[in-house]
PDB file of N, CA and C in Angstrom:
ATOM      1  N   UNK A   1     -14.258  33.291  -9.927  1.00  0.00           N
ATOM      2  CA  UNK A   1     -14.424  32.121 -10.768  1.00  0.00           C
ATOM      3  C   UNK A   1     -13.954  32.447 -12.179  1.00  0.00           C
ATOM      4  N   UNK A   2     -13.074  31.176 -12.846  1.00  0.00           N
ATOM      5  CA  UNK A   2     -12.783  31.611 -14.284  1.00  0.00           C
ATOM      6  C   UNK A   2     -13.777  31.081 -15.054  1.00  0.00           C
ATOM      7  N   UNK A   3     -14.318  31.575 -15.775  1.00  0.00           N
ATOM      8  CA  UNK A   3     -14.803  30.783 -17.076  1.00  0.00           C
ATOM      9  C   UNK A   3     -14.289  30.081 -17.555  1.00  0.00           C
ATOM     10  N   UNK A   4     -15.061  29.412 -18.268  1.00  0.00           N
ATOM     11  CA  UNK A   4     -14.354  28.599 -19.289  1.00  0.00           C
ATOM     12  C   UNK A   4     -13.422  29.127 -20.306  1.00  0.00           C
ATOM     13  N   UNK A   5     -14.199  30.147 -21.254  1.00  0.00           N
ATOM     14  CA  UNK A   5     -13.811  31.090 -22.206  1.00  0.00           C
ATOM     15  C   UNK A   5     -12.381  32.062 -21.805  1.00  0.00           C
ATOM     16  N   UNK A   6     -12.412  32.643 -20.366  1.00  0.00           N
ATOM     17  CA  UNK A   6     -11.602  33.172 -19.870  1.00  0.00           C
ATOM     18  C   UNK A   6     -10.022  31.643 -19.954  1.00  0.00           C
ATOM     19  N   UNK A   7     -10.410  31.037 -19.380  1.00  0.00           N
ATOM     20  CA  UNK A   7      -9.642  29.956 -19.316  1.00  0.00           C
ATOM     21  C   UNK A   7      -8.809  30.170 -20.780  1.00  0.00           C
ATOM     22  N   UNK A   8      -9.384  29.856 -21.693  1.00  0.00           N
ATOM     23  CA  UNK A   8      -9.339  29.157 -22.772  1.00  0.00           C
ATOM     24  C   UNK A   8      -7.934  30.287 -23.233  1.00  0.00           C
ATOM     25  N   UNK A   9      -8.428  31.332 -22.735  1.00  0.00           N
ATOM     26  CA  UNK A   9      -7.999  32.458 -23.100  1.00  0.00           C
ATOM     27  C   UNK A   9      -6.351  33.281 -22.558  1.00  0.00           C
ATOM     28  N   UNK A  10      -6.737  33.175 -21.409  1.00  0.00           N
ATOM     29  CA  UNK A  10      -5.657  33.032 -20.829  1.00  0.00           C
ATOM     30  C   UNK A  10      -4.087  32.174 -20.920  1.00  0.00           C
ATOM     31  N   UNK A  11      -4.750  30.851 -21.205  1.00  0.00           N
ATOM     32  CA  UNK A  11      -3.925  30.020 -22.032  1.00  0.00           C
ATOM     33  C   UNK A  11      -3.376  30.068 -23.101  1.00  0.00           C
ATOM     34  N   UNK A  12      -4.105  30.605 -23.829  1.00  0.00           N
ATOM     35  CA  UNK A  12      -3.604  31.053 -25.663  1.00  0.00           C
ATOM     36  C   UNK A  12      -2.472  32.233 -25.389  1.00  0.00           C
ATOM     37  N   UNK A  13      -3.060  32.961 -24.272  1.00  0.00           N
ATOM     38  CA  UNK A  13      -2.440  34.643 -24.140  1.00  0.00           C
ATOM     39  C   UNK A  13      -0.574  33.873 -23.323  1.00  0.00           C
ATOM     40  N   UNK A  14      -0.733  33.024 -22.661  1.00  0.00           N
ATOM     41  CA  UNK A  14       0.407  32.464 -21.449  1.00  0.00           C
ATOM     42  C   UNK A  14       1.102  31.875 -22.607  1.00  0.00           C
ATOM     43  N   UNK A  15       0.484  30.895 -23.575  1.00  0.00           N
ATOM     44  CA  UNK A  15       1.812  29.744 -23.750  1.00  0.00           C
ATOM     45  C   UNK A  15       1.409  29.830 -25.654  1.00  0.00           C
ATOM     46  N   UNK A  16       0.603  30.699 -25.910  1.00  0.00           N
ATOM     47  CA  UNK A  16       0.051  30.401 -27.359  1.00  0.00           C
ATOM     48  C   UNK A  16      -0.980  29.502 -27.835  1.00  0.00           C
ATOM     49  N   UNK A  17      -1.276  29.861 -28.611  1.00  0.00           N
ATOM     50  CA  UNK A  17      -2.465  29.159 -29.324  1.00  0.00           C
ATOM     51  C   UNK A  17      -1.756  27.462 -29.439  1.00  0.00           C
ATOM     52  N   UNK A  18      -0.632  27.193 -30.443  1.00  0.00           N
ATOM     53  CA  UNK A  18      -0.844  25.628 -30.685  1.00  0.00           C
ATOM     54  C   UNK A  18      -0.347  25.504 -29.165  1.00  0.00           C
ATOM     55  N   UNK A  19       0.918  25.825 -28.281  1.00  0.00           N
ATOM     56  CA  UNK A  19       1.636  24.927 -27.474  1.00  0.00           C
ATOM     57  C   UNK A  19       0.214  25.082 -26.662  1.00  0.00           C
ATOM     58  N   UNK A  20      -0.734  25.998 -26.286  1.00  0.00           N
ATOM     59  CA  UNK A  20      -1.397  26.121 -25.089  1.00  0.00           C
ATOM     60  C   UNK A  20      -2.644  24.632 -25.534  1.00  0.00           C
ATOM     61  N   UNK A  21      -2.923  24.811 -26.615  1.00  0.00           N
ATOM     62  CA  UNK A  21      -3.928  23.699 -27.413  1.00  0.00           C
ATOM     63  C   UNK A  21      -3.412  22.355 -27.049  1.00  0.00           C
ATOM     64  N   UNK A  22      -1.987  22.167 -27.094  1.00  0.00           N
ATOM     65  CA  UNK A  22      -1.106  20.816 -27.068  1.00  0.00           C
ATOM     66  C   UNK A  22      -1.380  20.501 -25.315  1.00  0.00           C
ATOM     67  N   UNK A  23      -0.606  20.971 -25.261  1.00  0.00           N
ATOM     68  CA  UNK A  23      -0.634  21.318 -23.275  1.00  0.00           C
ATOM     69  C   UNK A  23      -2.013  20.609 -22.570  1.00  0.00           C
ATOM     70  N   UNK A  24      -3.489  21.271 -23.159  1.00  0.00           N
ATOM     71  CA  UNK A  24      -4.300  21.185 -22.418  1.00  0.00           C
ATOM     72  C   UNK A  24      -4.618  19.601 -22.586  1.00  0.00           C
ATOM     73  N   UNK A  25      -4.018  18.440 -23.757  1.00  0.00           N
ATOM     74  CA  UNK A  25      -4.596  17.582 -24.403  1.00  0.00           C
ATOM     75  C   UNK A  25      -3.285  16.267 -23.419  1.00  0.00           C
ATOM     76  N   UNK A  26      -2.199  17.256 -23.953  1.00  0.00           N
ATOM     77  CA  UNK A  26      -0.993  16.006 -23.671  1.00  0.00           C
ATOM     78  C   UNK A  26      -0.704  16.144 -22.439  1.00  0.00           C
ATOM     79  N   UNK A  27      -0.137  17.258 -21.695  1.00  0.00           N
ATOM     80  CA  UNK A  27       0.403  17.009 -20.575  1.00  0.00           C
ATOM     81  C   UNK A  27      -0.262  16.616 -19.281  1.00  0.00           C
ATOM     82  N   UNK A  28      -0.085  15.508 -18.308  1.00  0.00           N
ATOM     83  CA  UNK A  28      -0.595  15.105 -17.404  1.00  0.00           C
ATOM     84  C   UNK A  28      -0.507  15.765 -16.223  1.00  0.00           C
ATOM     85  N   UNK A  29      -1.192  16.295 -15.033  1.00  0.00           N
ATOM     86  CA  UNK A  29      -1.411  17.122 -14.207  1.00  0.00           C
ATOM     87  C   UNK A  29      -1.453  16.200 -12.825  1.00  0.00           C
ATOM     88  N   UNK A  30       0.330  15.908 -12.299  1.00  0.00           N
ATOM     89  CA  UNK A  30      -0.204  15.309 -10.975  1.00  0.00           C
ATOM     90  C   UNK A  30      -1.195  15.790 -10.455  1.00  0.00           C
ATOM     91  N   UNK A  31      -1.267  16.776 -10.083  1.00  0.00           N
ATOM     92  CA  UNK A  31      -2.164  17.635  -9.048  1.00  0.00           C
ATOM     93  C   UNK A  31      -3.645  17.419  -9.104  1.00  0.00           C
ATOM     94  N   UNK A  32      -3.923  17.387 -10.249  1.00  0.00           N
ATOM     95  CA  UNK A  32      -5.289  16.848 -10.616  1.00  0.00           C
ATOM     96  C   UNK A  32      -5.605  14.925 -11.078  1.00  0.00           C
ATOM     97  N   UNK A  33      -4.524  14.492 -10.593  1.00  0.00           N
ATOM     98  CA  UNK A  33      -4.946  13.661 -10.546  1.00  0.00           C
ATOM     99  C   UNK A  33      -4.420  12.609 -11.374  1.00  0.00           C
ATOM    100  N   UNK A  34      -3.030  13.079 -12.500  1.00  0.00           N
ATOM    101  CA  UNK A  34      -2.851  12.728 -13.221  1.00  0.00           C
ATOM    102  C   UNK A  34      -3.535  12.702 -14.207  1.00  0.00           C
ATOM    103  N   UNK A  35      -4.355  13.967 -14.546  1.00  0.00           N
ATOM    104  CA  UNK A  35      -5.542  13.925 -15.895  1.00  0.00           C
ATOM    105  C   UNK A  35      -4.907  15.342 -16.643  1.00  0.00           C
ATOM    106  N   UNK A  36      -5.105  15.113 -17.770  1.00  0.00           N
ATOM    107  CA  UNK A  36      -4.632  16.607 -18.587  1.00  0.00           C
ATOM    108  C   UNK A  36      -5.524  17.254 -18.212  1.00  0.00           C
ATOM    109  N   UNK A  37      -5.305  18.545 -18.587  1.00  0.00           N
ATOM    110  CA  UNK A  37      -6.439  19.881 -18.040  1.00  0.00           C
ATOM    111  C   UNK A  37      -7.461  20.130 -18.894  1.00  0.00           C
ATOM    112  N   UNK A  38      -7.499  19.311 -19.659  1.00  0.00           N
ATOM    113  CA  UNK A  38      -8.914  19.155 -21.215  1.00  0.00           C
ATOM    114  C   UNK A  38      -9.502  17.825 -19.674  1.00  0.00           C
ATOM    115  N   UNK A  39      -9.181  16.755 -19.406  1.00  0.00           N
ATOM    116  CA  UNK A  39      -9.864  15.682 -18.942  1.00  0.00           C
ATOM    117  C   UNK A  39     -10.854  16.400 -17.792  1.00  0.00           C
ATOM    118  N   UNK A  40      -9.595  17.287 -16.909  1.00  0.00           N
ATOM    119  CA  UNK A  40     -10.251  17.829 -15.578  1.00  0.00           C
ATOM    120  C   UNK A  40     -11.407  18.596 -15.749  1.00  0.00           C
ATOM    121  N   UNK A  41     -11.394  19.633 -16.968  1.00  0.00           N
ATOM    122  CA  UNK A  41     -12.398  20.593 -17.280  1.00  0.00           C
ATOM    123  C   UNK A  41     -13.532  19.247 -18.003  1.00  0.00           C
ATOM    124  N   UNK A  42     -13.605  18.370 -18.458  1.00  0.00           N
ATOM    125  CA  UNK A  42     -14.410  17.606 -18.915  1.00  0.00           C
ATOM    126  C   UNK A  42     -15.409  17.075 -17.702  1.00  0.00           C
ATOM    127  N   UNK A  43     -14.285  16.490 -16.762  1.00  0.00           N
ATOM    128  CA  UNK A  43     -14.738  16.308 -15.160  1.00  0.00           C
ATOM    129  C   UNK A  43     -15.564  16.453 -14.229  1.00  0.00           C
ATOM    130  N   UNK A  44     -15.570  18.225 -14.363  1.00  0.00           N
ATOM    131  CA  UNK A  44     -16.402  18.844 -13.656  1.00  0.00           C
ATOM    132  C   UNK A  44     -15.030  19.614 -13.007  1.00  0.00           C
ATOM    133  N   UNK A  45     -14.035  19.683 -13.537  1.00  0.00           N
ATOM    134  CA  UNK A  45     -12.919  20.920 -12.083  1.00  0.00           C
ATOM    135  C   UNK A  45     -13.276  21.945 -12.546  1.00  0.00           C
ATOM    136  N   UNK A  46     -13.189  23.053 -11.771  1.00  0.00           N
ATOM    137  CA  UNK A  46     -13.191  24.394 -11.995  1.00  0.00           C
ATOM    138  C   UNK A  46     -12.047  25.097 -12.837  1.00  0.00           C
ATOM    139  N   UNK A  47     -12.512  25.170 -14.035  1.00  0.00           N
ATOM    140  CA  UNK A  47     -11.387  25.884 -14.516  1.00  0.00           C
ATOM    141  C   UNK A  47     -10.032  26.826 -13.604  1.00  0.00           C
ATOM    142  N   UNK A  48     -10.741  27.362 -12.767  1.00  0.00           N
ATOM    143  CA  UNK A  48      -9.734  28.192 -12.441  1.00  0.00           C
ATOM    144  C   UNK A  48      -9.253  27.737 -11.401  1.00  0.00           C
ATOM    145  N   UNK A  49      -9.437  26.189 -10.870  1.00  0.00           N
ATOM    146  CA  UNK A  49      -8.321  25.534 -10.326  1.00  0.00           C
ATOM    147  C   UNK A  49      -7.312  24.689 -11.310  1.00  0.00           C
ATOM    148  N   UNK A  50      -7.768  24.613 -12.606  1.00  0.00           N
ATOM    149  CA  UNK A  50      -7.179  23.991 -13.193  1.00  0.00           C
ATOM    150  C   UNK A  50      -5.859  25.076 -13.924  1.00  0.00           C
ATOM    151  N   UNK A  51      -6.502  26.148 -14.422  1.00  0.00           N
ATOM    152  CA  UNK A  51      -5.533  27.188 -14.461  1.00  0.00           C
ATOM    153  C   UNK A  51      -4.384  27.242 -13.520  1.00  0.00           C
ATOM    154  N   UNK A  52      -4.500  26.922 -12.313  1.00  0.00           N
ATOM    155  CA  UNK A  52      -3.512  27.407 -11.373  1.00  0.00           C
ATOM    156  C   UNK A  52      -2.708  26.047 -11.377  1.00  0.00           C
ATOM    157  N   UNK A  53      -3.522  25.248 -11.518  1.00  0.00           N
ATOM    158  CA  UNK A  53      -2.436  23.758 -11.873  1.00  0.00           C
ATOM    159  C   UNK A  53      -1.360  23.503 -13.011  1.00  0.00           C
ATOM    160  N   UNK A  54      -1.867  24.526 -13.762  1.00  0.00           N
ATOM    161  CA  UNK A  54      -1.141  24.418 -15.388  1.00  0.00           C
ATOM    162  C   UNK A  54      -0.426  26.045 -14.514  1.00  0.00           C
ATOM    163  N   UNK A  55      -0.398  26.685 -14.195  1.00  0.00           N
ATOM    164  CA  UNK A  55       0.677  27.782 -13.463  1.00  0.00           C
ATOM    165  C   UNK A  55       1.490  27.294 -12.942  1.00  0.00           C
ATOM    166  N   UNK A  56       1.633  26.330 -11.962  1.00  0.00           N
ATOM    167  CA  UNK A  56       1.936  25.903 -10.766  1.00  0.00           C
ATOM    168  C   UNK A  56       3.080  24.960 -11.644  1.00  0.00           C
ATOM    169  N   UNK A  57       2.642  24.203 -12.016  1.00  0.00           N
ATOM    170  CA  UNK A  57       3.280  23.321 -13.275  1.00  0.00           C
ATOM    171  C   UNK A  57       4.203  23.595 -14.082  1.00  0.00           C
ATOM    172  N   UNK A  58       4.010  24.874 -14.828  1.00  0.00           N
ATOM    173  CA  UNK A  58       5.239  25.818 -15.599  1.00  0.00           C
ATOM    174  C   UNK A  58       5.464  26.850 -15.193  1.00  0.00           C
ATOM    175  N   UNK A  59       5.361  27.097 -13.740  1.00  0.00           N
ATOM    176  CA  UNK A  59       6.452  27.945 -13.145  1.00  0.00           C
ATOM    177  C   UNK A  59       5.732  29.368 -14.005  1.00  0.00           C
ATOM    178  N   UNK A  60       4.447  29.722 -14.278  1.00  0.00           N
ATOM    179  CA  UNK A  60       4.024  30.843 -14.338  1.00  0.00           C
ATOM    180  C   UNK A  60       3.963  31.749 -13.108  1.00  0.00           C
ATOM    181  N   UNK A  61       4.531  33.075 -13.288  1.00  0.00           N
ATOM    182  CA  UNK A  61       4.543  34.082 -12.438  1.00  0.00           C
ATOM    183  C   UNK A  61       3.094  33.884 -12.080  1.00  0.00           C
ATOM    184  N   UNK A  62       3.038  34.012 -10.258  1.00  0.00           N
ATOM    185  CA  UNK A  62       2.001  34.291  -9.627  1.00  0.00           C
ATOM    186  C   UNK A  62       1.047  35.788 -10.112  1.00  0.00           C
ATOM    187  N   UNK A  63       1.737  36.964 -10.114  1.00  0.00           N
ATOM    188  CA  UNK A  63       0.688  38.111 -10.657  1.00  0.00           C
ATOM    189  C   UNK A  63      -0.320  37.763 -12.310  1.00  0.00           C
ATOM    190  N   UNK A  64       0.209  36.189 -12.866  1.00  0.00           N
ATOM    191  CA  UNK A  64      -0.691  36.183 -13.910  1.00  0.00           C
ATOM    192  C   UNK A  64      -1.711  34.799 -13.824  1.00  0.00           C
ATOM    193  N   UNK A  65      -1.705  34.642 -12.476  1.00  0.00           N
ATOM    194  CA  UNK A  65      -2.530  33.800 -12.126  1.00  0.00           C
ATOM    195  C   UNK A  65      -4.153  34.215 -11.954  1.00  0.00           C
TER     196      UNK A  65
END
């Protein structure tokens, strides 16, 4: 399971602090539903399915999943 914090983190570490901040707010996540990954974690998704949606999405290498 990811944390939240881990989440948060991971993200800053993958795409940076502002683009990863922008990302979680603006971009829409077929996979989830068409909800940004701020909405899904609001939701109730598990961060660390939502992580893999925002991977899956920009073509992040699997070993940093």
């Amino acid at each position: 399971m990811v944390r939240l914090t881990d989440f948060h983190d991971r993200v800053a570490e993958q795409f940076g602090t502002v683009t990863g901040d922008s990302m979680l707010v603006d971009h829409l996540l077929l996979s989830l539903g068409n909800r940004t990954a701020a909405q899904a974690i609001e939701d109730g998704e598990d961060p660390k399915d939502v992580w893999r949606a925002l991977c899956v999405e920009f073509d992040v290498p699997r070993s940093r999943w």
